[in-house]
N, C-alpha and C. Protein backbone atom coordinates (compact mmCIF):
# COMPACT_ATOMS: atom_id res chain seq x y z
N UNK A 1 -0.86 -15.62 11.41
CA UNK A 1 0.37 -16.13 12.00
C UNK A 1 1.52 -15.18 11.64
N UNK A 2 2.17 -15.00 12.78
CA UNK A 2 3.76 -13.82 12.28
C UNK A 2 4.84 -14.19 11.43
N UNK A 3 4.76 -15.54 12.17
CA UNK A 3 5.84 -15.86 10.58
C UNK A 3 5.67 -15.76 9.51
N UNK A 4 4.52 -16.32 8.79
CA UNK A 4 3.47 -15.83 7.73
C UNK A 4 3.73 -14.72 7.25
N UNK A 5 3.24 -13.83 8.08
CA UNK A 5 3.42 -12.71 7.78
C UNK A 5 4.38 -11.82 7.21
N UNK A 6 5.39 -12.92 7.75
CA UNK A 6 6.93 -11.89 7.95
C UNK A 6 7.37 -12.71 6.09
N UNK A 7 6.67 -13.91 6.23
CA UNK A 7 7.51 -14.64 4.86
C UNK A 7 7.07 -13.59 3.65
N UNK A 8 5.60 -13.51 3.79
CA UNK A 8 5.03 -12.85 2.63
C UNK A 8 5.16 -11.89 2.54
N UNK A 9 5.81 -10.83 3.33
CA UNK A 9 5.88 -9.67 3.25
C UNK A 9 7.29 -9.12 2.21
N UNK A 10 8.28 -10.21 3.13
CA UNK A 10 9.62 -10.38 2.56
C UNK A 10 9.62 -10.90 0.67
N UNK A 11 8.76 -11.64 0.70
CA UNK A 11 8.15 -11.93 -1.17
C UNK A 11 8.00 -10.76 -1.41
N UNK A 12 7.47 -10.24 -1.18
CA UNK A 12 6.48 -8.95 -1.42
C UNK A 12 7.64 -8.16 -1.83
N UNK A 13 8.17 -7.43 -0.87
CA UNK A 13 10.00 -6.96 -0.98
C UNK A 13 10.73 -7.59 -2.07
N UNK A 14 11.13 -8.67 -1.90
CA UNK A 14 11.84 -9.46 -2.98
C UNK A 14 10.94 -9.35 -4.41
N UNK A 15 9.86 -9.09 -4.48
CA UNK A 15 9.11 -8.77 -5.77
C UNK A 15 8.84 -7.12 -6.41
N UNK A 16 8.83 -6.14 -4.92
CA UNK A 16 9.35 -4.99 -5.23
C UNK A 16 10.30 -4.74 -6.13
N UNK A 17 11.67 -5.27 -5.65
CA UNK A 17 12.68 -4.94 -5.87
C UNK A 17 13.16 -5.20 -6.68
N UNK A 18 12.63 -6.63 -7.55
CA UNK A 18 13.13 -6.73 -8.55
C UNK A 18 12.17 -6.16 -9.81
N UNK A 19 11.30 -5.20 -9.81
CA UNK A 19 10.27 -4.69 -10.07
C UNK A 19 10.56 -3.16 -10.67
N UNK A 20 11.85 -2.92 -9.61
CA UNK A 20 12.30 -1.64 -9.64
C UNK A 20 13.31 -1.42 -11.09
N UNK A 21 13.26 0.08 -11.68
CA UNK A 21 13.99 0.37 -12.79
C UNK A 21 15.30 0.45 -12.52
N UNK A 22 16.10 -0.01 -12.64
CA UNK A 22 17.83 0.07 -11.97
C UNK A 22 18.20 -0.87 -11.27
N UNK A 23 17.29 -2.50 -11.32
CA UNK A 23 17.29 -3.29 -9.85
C UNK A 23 19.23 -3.89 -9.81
N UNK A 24 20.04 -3.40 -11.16
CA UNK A 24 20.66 -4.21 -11.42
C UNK A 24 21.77 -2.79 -10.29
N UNK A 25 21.17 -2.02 -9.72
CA UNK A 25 22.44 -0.67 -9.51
C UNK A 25 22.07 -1.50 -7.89
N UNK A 26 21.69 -2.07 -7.50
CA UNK A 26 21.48 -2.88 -6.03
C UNK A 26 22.82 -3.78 -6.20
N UNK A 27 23.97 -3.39 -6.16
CA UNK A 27 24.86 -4.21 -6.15
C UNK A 27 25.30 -4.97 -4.78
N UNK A 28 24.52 -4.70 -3.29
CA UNK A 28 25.15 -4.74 -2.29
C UNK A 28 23.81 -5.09 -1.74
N UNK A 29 24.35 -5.76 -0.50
CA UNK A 29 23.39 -6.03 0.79
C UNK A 29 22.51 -4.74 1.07
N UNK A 30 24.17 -4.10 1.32
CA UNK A 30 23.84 -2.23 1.75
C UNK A 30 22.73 -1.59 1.19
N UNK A 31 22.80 -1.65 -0.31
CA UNK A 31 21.72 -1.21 -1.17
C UNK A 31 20.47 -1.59 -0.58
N UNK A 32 20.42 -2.83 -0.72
CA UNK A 32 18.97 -3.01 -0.58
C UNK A 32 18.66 -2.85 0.82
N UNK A 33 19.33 -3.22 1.91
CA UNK A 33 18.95 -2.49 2.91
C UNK A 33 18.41 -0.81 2.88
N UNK A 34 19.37 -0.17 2.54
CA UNK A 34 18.79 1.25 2.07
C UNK A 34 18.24 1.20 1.83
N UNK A 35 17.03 0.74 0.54
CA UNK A 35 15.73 0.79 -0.04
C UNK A 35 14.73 0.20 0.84
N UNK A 36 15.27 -1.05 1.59
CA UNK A 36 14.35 -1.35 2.79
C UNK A 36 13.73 -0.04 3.26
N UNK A 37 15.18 0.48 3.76
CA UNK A 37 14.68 1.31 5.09
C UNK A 37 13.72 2.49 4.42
N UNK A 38 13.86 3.23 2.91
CA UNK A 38 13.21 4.04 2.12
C UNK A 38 12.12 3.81 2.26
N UNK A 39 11.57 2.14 2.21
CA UNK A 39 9.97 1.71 1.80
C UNK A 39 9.07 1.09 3.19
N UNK A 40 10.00 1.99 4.05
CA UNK A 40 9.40 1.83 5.32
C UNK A 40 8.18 1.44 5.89
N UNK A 41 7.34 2.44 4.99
CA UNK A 41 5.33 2.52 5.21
C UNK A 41 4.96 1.28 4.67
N UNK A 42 5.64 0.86 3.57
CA UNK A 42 5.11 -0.11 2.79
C UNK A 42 5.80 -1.62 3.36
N UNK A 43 6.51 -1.66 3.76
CA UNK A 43 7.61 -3.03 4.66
C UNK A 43 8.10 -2.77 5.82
N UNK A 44 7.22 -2.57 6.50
CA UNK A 44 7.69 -2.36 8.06
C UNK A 44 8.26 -3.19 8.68
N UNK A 45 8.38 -4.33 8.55
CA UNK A 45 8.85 -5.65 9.23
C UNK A 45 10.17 -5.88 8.03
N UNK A 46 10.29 -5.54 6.64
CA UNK A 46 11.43 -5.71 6.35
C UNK A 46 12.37 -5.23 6.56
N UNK A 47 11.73 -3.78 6.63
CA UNK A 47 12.72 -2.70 7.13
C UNK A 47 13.53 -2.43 8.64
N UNK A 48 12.56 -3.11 9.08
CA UNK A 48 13.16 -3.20 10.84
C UNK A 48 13.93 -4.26 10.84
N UNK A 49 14.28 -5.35 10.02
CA UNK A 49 15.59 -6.57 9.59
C UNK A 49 16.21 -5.57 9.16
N UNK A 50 16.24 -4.72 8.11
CA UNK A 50 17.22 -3.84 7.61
C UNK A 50 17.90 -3.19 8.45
N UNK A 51 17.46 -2.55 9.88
CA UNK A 51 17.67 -1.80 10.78
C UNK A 51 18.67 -2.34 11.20
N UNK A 52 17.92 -3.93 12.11
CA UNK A 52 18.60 -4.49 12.74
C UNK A 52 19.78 -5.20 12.20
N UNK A 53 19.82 -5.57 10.74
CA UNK A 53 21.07 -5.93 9.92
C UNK A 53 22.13 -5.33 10.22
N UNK A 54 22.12 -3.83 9.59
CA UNK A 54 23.17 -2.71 9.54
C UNK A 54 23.44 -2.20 10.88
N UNK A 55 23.04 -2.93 12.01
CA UNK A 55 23.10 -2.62 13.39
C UNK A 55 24.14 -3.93 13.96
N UNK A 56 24.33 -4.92 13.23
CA UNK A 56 24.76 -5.78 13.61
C UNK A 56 26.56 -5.47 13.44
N UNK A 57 27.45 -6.83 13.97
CA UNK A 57 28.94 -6.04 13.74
C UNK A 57 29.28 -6.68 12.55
N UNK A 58 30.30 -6.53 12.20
CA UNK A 58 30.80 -6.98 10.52
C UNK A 58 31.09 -7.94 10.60
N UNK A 59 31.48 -8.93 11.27
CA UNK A 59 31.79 -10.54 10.55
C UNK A 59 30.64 -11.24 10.35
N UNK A 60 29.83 -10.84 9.91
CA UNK A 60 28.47 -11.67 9.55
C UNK A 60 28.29 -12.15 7.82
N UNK A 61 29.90 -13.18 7.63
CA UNK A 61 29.52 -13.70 6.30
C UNK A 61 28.38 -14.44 6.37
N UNK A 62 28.32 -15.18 7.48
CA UNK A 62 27.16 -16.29 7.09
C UNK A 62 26.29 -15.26 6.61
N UNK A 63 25.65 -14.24 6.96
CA UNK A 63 23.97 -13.58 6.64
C UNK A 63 24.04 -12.99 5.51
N UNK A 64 25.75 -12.13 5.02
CA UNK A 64 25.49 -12.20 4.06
C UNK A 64 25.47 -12.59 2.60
N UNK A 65 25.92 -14.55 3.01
CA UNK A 65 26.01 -15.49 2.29
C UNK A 65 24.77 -15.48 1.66
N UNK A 66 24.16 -15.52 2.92
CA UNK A 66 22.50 -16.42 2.42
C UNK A 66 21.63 -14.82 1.82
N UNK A 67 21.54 -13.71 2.32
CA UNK A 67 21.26 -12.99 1.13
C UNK A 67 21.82 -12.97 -0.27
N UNK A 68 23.15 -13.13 -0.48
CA UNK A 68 23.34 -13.01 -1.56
C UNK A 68 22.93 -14.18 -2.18
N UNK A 69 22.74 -15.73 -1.92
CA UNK A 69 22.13 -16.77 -2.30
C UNK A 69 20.89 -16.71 -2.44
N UNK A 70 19.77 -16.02 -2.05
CA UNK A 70 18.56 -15.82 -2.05
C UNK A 70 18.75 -14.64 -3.50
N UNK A 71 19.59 -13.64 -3.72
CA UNK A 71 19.54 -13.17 -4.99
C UNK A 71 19.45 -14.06 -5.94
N UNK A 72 20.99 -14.73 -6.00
CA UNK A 72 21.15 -15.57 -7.07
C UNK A 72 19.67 -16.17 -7.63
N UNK A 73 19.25 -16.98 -6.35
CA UNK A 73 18.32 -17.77 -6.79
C UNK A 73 16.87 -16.99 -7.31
N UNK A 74 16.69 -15.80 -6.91
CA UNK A 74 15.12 -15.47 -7.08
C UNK A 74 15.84 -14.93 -8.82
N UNK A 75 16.99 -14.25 -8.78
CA UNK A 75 17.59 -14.10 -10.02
C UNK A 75 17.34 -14.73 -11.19
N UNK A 76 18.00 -15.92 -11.31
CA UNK A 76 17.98 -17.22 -11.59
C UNK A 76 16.51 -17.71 -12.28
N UNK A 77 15.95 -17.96 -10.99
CA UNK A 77 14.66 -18.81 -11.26
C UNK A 77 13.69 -17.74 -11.42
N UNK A 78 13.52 -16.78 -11.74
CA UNK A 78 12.79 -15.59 -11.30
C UNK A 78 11.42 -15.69 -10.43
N UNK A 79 10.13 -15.92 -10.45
CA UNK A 79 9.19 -15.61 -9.59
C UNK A 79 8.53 -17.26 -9.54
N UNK A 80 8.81 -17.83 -10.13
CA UNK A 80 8.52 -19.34 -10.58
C UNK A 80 8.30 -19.70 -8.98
N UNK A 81 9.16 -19.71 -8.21
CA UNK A 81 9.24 -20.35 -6.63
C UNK A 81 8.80 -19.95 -5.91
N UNK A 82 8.33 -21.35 -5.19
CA UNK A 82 7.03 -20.54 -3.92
C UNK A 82 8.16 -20.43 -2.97
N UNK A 83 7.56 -19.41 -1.62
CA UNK A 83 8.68 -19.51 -0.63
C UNK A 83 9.42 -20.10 -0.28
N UNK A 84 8.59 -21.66 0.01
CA UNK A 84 8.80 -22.73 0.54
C UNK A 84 9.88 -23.57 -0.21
N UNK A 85 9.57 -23.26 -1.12
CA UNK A 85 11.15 -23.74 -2.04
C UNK A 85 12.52 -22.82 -2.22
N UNK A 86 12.19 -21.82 -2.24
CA UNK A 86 13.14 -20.73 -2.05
C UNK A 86 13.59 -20.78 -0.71
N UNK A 87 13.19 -20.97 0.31
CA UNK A 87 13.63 -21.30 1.61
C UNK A 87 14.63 -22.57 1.94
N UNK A 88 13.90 -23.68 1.24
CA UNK A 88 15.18 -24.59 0.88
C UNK A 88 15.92 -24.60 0.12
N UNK A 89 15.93 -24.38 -0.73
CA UNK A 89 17.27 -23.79 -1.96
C UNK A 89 18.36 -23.21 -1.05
N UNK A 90 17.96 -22.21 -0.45
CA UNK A 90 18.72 -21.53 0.49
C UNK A 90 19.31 -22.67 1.49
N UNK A 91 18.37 -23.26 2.44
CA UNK A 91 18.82 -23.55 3.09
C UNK A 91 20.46 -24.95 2.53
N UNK A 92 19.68 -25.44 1.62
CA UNK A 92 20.31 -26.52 0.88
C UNK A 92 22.15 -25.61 0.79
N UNK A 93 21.77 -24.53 0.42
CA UNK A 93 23.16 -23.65 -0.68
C UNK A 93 23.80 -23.24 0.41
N UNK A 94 23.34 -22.80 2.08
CA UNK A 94 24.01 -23.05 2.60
C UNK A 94 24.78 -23.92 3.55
N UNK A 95 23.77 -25.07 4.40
CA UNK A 95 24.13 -26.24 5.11
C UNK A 95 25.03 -27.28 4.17
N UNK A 96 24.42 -27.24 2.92
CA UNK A 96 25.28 -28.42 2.02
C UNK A 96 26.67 -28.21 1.62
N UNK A 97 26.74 -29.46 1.24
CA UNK A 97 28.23 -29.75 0.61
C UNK A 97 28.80 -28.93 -0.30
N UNK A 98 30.26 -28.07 -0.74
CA UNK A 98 29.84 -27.36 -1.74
C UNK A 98 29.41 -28.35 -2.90
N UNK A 99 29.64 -27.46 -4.34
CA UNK A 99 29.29 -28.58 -5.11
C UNK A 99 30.33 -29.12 -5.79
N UNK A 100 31.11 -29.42 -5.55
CA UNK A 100 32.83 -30.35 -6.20
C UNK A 100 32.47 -31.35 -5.19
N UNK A 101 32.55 -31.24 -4.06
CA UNK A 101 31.99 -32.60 -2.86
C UNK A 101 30.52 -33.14 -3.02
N UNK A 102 29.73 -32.70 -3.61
CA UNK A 102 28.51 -33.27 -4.00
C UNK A 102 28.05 -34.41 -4.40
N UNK A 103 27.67 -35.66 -4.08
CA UNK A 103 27.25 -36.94 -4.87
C UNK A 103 26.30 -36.78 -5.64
N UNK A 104 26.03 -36.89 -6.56
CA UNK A 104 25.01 -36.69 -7.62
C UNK A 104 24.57 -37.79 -7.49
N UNK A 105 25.42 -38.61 -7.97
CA UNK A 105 25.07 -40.24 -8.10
C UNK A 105 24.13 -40.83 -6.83
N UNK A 106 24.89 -40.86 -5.93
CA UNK A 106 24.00 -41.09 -4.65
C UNK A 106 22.71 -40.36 -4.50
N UNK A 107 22.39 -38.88 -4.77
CA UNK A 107 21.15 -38.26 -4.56
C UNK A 107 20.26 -39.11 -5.57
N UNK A 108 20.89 -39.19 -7.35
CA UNK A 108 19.96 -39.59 -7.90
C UNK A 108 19.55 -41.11 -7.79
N UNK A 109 20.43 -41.71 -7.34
CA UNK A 109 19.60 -43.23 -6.43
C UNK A 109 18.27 -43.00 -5.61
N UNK A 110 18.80 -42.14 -4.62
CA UNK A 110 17.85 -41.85 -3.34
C UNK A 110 16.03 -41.06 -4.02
N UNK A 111 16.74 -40.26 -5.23
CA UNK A 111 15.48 -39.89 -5.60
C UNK A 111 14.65 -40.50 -6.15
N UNK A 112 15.43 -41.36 -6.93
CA UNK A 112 14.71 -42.23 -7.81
C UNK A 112 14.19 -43.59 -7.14
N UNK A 113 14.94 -44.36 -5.97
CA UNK A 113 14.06 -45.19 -5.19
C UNK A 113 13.09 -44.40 -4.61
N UNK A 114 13.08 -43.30 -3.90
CA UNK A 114 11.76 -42.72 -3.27
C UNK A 114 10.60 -42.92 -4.46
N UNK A 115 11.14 -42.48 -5.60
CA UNK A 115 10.07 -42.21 -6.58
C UNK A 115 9.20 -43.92 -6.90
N UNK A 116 10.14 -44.85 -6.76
CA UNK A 116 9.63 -45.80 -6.88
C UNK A 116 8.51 -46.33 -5.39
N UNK A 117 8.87 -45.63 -4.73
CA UNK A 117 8.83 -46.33 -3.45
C UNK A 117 6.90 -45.72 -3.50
N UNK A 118 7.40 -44.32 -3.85
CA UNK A 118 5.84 -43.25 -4.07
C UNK A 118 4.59 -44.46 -4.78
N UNK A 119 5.76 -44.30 -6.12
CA UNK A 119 4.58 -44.87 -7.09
C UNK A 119 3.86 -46.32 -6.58
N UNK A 120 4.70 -47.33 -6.17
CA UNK A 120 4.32 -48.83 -5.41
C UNK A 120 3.37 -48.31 -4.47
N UNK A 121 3.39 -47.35 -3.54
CA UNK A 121 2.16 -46.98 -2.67
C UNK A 121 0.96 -46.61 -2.70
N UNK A 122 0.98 -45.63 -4.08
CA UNK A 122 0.08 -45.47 -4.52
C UNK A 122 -0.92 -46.46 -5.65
N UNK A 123 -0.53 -47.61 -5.88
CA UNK A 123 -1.07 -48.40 -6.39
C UNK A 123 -1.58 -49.28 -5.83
N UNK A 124 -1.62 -49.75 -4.05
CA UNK A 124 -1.85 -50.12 -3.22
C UNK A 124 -3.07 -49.37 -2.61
């Protein structure tokens, strides 16, 4: 499957890179695009996002919100996260509330009845 493809490849990249001696001199989108485009043979599909990135026009905070949120987080949490969670993290950090508007209280209701709701089902 291509998407597949395209997710794991992008891990793959994101595990390069932080792999690399100096990962901390990647201060920029730019950077790592550059190294995209360097590791061409080896990330062909990342590198052609890289292409098409730096091809794009400049008001593109949103994209490079969510890269720099995808740092933070692989940062952060380092290799611990499967895509699939790293994908929502993201998505969460950017669709959501910031976090001063955040209900805590309310999420941890909602989590904690689900959790009840889990466990009652499974005892059934």
């Amino acid at each position: 499957d291509f998407e597949m493809s395209c997710k794991q490849e992008l891990v793959s990249f994101m595990n390069f890179v932080e792999s690399q001696p100096g990962v901390q001199a990647l201060t920029s989108t730019m950077d790592v695009c550059k190294l995209a485009l360097k590791q061409k043979l080896m990330f062909p599909m990342v590198s052609s996002l890289a292409e098409r990135y730096l091809a794009l026009p400049i008001p593109t905070a949103d994209l490079l919100g969510a890269f720099s949120r995808q740092h933070m987080l692989r940062t952060k949490l380092g290799n611990s996260l499967t895509s699939k969670s790293l994908e929502n993290l993201i998505k969460i950090s950017i669709q959501g509330p910031p976090i001063k508007e955040f209900n805590f209280t309310a999420a941890y209701s909602k989590w904690a009845s689900s959790r009840v709701n889990r466990s009652q089902q499974q005892k059934s």
